[in-house]
C-alpha atoms as a PDB file:
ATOM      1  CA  UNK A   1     -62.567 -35.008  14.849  1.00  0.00           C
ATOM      2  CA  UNK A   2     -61.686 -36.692  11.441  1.00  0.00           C
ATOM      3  CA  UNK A   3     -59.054 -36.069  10.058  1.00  0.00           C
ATOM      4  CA  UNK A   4     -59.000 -33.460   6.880  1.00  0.00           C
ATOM      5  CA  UNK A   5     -55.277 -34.169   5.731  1.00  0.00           C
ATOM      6  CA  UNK A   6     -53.483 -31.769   8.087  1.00  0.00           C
ATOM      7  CA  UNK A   7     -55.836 -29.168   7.933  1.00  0.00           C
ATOM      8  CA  UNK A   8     -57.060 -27.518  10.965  1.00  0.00           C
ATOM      9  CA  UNK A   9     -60.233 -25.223  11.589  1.00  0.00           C
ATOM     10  CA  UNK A  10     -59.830 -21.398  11.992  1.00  0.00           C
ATOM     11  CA  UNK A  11     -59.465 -19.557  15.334  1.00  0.00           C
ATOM     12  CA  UNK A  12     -62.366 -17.303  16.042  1.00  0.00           C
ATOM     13  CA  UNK A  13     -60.120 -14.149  15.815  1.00  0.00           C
ATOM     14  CA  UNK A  14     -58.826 -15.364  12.521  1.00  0.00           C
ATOM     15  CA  UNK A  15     -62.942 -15.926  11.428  1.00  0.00           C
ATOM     16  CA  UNK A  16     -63.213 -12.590  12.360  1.00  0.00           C
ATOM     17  CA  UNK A  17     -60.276 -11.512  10.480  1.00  0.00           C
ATOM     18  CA  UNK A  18     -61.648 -13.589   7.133  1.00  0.00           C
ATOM     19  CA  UNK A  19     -64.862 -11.641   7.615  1.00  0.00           C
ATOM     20  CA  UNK A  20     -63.692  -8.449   7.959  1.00  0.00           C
ATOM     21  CA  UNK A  21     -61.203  -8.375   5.090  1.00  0.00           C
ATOM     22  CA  UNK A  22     -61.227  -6.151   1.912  1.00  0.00           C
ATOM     23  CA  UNK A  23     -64.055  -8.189   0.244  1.00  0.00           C
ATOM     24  CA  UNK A  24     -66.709  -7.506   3.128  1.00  0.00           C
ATOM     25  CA  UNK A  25     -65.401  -3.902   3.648  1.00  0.00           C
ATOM     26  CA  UNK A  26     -66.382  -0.912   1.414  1.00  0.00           C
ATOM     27  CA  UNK A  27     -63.564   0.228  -0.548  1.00  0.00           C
ATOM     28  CA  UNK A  28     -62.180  -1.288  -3.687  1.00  0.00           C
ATOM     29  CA  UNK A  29     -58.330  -2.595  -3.805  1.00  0.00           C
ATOM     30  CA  UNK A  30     -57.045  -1.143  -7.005  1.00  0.00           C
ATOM     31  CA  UNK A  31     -57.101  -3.910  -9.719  1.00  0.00           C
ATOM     32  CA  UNK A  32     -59.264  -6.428  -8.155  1.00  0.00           C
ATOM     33  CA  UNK A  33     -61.715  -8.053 -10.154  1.00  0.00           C
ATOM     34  CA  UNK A  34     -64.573  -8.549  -8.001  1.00  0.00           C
ATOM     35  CA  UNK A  35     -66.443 -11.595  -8.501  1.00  0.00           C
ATOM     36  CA  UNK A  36     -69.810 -12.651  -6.406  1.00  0.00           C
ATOM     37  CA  UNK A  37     -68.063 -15.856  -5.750  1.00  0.00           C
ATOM     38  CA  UNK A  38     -65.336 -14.706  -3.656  1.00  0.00           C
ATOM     39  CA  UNK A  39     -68.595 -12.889  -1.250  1.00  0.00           C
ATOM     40  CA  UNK A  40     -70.152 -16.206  -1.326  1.00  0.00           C
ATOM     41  CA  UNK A  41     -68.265 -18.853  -1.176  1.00  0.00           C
ATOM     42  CA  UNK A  42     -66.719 -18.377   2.547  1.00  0.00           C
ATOM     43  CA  UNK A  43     -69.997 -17.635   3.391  1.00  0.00           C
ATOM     44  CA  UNK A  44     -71.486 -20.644   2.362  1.00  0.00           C
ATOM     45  CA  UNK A  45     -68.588 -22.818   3.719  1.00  0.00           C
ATOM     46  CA  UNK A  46     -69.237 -21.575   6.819  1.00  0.00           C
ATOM     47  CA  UNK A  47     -72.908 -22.408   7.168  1.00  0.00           C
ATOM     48  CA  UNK A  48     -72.990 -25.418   5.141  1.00  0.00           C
ATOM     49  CA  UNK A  49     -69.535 -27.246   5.941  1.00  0.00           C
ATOM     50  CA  UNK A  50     -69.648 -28.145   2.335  1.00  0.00           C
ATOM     51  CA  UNK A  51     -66.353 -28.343  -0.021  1.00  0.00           C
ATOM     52  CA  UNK A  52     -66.166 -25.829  -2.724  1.00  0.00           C
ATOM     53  CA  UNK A  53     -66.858 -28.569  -5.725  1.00  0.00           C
ATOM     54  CA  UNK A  54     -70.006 -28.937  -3.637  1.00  0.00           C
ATOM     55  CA  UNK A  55     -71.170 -25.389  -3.407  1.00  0.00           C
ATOM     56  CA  UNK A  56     -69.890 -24.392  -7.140  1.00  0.00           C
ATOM     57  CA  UNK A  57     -72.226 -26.944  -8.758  1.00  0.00           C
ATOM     58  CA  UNK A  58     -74.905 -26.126  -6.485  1.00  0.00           C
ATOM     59  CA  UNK A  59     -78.389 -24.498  -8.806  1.00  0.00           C
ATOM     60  CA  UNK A  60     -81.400 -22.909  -7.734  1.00  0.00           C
ATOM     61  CA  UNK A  61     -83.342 -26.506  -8.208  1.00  0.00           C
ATOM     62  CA  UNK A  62     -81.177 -27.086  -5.049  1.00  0.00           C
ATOM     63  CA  UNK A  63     -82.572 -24.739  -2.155  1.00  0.00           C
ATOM     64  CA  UNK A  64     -85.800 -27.053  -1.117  1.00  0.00           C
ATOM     65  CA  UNK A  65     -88.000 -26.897   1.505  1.00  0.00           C
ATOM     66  CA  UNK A  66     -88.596 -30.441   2.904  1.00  0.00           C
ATOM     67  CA  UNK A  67     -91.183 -30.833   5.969  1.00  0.00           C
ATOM     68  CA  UNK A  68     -91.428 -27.216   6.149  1.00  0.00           C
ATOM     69  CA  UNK A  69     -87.403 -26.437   6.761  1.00  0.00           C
ATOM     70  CA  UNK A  70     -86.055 -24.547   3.550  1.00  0.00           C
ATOM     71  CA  UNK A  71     -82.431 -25.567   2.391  1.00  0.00           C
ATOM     72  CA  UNK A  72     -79.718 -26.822   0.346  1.00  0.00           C
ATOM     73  CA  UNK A  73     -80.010 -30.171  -1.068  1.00  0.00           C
ATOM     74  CA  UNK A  74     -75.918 -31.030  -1.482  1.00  0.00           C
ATOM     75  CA  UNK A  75     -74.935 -33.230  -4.312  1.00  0.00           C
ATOM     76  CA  UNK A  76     -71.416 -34.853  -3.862  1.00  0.00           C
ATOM     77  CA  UNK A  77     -68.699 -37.372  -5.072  1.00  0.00           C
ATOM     78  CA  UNK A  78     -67.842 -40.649  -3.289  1.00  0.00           C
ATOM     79  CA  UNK A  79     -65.681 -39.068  -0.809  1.00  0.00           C
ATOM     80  CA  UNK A  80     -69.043 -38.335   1.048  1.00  0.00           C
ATOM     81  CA  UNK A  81     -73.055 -38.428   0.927  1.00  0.00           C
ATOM     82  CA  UNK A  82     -75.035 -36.234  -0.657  1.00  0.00           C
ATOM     83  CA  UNK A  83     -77.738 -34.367   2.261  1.00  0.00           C
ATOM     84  CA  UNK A  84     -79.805 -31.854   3.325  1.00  0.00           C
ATOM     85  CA  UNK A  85     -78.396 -28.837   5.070  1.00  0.00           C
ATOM     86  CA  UNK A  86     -81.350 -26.408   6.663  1.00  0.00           C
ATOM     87  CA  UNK A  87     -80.354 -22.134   5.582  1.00  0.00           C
ATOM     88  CA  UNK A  88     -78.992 -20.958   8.611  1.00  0.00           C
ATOM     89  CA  UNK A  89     -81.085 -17.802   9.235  1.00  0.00           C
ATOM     90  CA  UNK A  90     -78.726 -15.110   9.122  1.00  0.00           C
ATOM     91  CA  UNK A  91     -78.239 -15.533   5.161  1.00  0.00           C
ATOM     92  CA  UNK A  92     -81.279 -13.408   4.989  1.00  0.00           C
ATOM     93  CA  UNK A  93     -78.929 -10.661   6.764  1.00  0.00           C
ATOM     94  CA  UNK A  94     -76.417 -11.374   4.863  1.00  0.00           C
ATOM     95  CA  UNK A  95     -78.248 -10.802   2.086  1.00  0.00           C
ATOM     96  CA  UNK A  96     -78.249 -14.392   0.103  1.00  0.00           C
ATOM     97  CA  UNK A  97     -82.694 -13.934  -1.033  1.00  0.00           C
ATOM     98  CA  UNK A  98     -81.487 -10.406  -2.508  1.00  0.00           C
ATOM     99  CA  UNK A  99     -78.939 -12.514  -4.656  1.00  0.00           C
ATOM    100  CA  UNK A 100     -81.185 -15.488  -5.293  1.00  0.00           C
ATOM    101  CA  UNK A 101     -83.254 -12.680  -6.919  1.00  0.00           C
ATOM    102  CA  UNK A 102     -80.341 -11.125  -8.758  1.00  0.00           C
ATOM    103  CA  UNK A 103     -79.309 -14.431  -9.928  1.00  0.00           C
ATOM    104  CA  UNK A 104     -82.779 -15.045 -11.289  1.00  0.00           C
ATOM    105  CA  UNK A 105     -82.588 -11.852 -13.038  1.00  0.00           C
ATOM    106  CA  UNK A 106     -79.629 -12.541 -14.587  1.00  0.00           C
ATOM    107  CA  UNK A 107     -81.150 -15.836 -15.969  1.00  0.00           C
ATOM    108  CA  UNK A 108     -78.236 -18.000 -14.439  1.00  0.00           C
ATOM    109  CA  UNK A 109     -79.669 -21.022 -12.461  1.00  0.00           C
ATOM    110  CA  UNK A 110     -76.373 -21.859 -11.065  1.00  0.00           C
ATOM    111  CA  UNK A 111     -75.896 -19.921  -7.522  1.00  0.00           C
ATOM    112  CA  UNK A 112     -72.221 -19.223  -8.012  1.00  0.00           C
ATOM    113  CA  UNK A 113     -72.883 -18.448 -11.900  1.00  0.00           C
ATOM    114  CA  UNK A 114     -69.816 -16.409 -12.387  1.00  0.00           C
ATOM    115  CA  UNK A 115     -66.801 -19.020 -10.783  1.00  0.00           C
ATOM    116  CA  UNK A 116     -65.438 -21.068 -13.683  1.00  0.00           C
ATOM    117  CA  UNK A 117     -65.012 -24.640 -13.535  1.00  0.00           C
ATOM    118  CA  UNK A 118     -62.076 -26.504 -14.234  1.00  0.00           C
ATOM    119  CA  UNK A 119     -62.179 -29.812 -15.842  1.00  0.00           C
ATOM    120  CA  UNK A 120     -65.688 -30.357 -14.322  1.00  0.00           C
ATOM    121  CA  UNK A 121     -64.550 -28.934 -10.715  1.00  0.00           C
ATOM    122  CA  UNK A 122     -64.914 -25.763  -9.384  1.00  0.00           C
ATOM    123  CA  UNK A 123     -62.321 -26.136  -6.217  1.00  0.00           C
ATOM    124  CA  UNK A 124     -59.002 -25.569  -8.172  1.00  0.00           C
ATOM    125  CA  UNK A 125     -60.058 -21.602  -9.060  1.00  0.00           C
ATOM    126  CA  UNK A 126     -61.625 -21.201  -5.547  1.00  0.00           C
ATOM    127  CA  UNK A 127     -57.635 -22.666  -3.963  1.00  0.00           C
ATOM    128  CA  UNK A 128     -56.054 -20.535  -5.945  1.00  0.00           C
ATOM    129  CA  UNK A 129     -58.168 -17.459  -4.829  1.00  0.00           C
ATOM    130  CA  UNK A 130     -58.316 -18.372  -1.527  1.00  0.00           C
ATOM    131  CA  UNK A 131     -54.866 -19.973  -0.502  1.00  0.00           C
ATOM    132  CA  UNK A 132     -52.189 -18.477  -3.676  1.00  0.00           C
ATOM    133  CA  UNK A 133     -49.682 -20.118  -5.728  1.00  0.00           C
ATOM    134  CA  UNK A 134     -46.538 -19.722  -6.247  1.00  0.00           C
ATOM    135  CA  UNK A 135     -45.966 -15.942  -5.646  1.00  0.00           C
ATOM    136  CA  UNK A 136     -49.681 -15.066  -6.212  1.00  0.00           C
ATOM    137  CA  UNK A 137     -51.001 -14.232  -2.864  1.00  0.00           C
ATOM    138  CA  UNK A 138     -54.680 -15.696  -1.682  1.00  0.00           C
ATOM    139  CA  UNK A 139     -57.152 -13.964   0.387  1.00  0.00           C
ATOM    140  CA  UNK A 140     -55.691 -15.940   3.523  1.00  0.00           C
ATOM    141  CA  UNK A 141     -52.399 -14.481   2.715  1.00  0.00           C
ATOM    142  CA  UNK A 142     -54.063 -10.580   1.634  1.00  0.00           C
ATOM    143  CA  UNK A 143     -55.648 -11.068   5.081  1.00  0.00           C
ATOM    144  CA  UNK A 144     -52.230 -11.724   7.160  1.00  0.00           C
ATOM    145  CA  UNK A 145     -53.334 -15.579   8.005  1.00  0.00           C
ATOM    146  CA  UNK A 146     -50.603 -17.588   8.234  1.00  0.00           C
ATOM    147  CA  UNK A 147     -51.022 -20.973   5.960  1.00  0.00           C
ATOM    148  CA  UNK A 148     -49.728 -23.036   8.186  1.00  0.00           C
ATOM    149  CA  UNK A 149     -49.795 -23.093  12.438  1.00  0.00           C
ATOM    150  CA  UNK A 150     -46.955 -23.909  14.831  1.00  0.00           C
ATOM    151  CA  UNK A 151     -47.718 -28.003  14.083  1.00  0.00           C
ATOM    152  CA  UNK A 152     -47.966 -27.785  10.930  1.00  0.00           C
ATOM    153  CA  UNK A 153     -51.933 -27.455  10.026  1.00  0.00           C
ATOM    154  CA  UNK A 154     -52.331 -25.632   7.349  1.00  0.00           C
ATOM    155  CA  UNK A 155     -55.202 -23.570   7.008  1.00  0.00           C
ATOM    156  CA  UNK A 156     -57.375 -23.625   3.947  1.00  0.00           C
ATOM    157  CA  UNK A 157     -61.246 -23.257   2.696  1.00  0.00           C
ATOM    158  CA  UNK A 158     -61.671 -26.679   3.668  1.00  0.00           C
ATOM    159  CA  UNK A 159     -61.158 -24.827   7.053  1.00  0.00           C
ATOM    160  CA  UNK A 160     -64.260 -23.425   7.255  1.00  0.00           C
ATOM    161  CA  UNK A 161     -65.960 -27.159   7.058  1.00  0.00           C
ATOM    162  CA  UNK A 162     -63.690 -28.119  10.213  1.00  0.00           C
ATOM    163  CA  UNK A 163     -65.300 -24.815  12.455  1.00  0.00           C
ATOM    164  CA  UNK A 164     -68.528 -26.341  11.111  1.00  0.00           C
ATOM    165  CA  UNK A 165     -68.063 -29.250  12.183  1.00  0.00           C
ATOM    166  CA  UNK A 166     -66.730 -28.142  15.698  1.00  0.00           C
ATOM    167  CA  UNK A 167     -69.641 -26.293  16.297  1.00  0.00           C
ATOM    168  CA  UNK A 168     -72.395 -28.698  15.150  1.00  0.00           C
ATOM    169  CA  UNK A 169     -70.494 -31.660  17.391  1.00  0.00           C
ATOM    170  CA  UNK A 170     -71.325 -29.774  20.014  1.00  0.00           C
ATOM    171  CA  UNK A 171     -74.856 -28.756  19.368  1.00  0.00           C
ATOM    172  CA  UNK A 172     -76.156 -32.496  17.924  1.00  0.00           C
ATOM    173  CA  UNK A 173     -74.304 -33.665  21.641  1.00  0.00           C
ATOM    174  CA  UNK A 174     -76.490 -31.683  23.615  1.00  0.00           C
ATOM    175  CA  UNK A 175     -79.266 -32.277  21.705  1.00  0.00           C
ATOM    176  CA  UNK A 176     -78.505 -36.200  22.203  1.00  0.00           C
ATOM    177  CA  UNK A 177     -78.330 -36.886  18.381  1.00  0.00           C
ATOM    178  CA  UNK A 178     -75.130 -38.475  17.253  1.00  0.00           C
ATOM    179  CA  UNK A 179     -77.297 -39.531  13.789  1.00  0.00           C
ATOM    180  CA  UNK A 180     -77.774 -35.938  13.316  1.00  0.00           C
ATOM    181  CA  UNK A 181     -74.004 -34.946  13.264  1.00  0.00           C
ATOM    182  CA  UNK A 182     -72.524 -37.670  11.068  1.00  0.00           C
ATOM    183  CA  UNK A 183     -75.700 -36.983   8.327  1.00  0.00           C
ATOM    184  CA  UNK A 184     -74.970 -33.138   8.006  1.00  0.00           C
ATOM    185  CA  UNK A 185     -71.798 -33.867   7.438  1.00  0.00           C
ATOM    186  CA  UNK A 186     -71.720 -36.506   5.756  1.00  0.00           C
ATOM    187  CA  UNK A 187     -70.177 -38.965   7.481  1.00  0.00           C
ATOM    188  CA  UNK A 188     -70.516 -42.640   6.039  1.00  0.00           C
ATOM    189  CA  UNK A 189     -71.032 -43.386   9.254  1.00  0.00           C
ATOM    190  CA  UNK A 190     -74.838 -42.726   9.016  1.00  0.00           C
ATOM    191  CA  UNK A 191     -76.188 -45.423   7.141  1.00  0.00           C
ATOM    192  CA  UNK A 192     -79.111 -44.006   5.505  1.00  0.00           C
ATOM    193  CA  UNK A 193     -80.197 -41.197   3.000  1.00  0.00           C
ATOM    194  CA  UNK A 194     -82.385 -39.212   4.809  1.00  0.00           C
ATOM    195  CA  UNK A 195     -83.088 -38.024   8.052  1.00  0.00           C
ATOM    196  CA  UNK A 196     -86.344 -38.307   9.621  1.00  0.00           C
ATOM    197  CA  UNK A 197     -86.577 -34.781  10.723  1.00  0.00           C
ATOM    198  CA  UNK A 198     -85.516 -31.575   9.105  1.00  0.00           C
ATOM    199  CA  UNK A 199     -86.655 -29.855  12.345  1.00  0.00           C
ATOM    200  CA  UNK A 200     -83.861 -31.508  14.299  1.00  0.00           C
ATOM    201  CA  UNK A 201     -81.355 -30.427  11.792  1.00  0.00           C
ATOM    202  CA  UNK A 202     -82.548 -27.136  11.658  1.00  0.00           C
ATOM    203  CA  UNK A 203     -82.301 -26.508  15.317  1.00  0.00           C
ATOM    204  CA  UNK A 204     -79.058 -27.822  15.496  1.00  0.00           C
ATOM    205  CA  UNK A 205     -77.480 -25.980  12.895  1.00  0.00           C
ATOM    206  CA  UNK A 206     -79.091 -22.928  13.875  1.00  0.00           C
ATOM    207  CA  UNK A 207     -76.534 -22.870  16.986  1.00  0.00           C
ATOM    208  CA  UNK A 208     -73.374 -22.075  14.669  1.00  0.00           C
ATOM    209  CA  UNK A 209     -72.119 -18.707  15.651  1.00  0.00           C
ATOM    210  CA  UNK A 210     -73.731 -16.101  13.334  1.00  0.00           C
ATOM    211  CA  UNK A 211     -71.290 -13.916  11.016  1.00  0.00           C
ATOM    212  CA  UNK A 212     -71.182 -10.337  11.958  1.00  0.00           C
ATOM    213  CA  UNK A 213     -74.241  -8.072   9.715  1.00  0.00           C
ATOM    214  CA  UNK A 214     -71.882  -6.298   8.495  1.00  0.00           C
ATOM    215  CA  UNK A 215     -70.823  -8.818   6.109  1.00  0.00           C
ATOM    216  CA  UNK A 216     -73.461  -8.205   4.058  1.00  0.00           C
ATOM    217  CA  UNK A 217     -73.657  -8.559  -0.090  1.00  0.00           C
ATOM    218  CA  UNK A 218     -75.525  -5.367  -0.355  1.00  0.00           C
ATOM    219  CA  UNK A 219     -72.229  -3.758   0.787  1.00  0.00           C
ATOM    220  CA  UNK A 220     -70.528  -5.584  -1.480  1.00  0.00           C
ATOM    221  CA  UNK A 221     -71.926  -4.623  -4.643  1.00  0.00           C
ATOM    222  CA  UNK A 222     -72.227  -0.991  -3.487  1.00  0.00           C
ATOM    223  CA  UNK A 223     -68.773  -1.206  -3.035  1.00  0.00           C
ATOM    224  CA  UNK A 224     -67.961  -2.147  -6.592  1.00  0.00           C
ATOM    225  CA  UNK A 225     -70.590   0.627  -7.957  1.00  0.00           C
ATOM    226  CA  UNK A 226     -68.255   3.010  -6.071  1.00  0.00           C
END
């Protein structure tokens, strides 16, 4: 695996953890500030394996269908290559078509309208969210996940692109397509653009492990009407 600057995936008991936490359960904390974002964005990390920068500048114009396969066309820096990352299925039970709508609504044609950028960058508000600072504790922290393991790995959003790419290693292996793997993550390693079939990257990234229903963004807002 390549390395992510000390940073380690999460355990599946700690993903389950993440998933159950206050934000995908049905009762308000008392003065949180819900945002759509903080639904979304581990979410989205989880299916995609995309940074936060990634996802926050991601727009509407951006979920394509190409040869049939519907997904999210990823626009990057230099640290790695823009691509094409097929929806994983299970948004639609998670709710992510009913919030394509709202955000259509809303006249927003950025997907994660409401998180503020930052200088141009959207991953400083989502770190601070997610890991803390200073005596402000993150979600990790609200949800008892220690920041940092017994070698020193911490544990951070860019977490969730590490399971991703655990579990599509395995799946582009079986299916005997190292080109697959390094383009949906994008790995300089695969030389081109494009890749030649958005059926083969669809059927590999439809073996990640599906989130439970229950984390659904129905719930959410239903729990903020509350």
């Amino acid at each position: 695996m390549k390395s992510h600057l000390g940073r380690r995936p999460f355990t599946h008991m700690e993903l389950h953890t993440l998933f159950s936490g206050y934000i995908y359960q049905d009762e308000k904390l008392p003065r949180e500030q819900p945002k759509h974002w903080h639904f979304w964005i581990p979410v989205l990390a989880y299916y995609t394996g995309a940074y936060s920068d990634e996802l926050g500048r991601l727009t509407l114009d951006d979920i394509v269908k190409v040869n049939g396969v519907r997904g999210f066309q990823l626009h990057t820096n230099s640290k790695i290559k823009q691509r094409f990352i097929p929806l994983h299925p299970y948004l639609s039970e998670h709710g992510f078509f009913a919030y394509l709508d709202y955000v259509k609504q809303q006249k927003h044609n950025r997907i994660l309208f409401d998180l503020p950028s930052k200088s141009g960058r959207y991953s400083e508000k989502v770190r601070i969210w997610f890991s803390g600072e200073g005596k402000r504790l993150g979600y990790l922290q609200k949800c008892q996940i220690p920041s940092c393991d017994n070698d020193g790995r911490k544990a951070s959003m860019s977490s969730f692109r590490l399971n991703f790419e655990e579990q599509i290693r395995i799946h582009a292996i079986q299916a005997g397509n190292k080109d697959a793997f390094n383009y949906l993550l994008g790995f300089k390693d695969y030389p081109f653009d494009e890749f030649d079939s958005t059926v083969t990257l669809s059927r590999i990234t439809r073996g990640l492990r599906a989130l439970p229903t229950k984390v659904s963004w129905q719930r959410f807002i239903d729990r903020h009407k509350a």
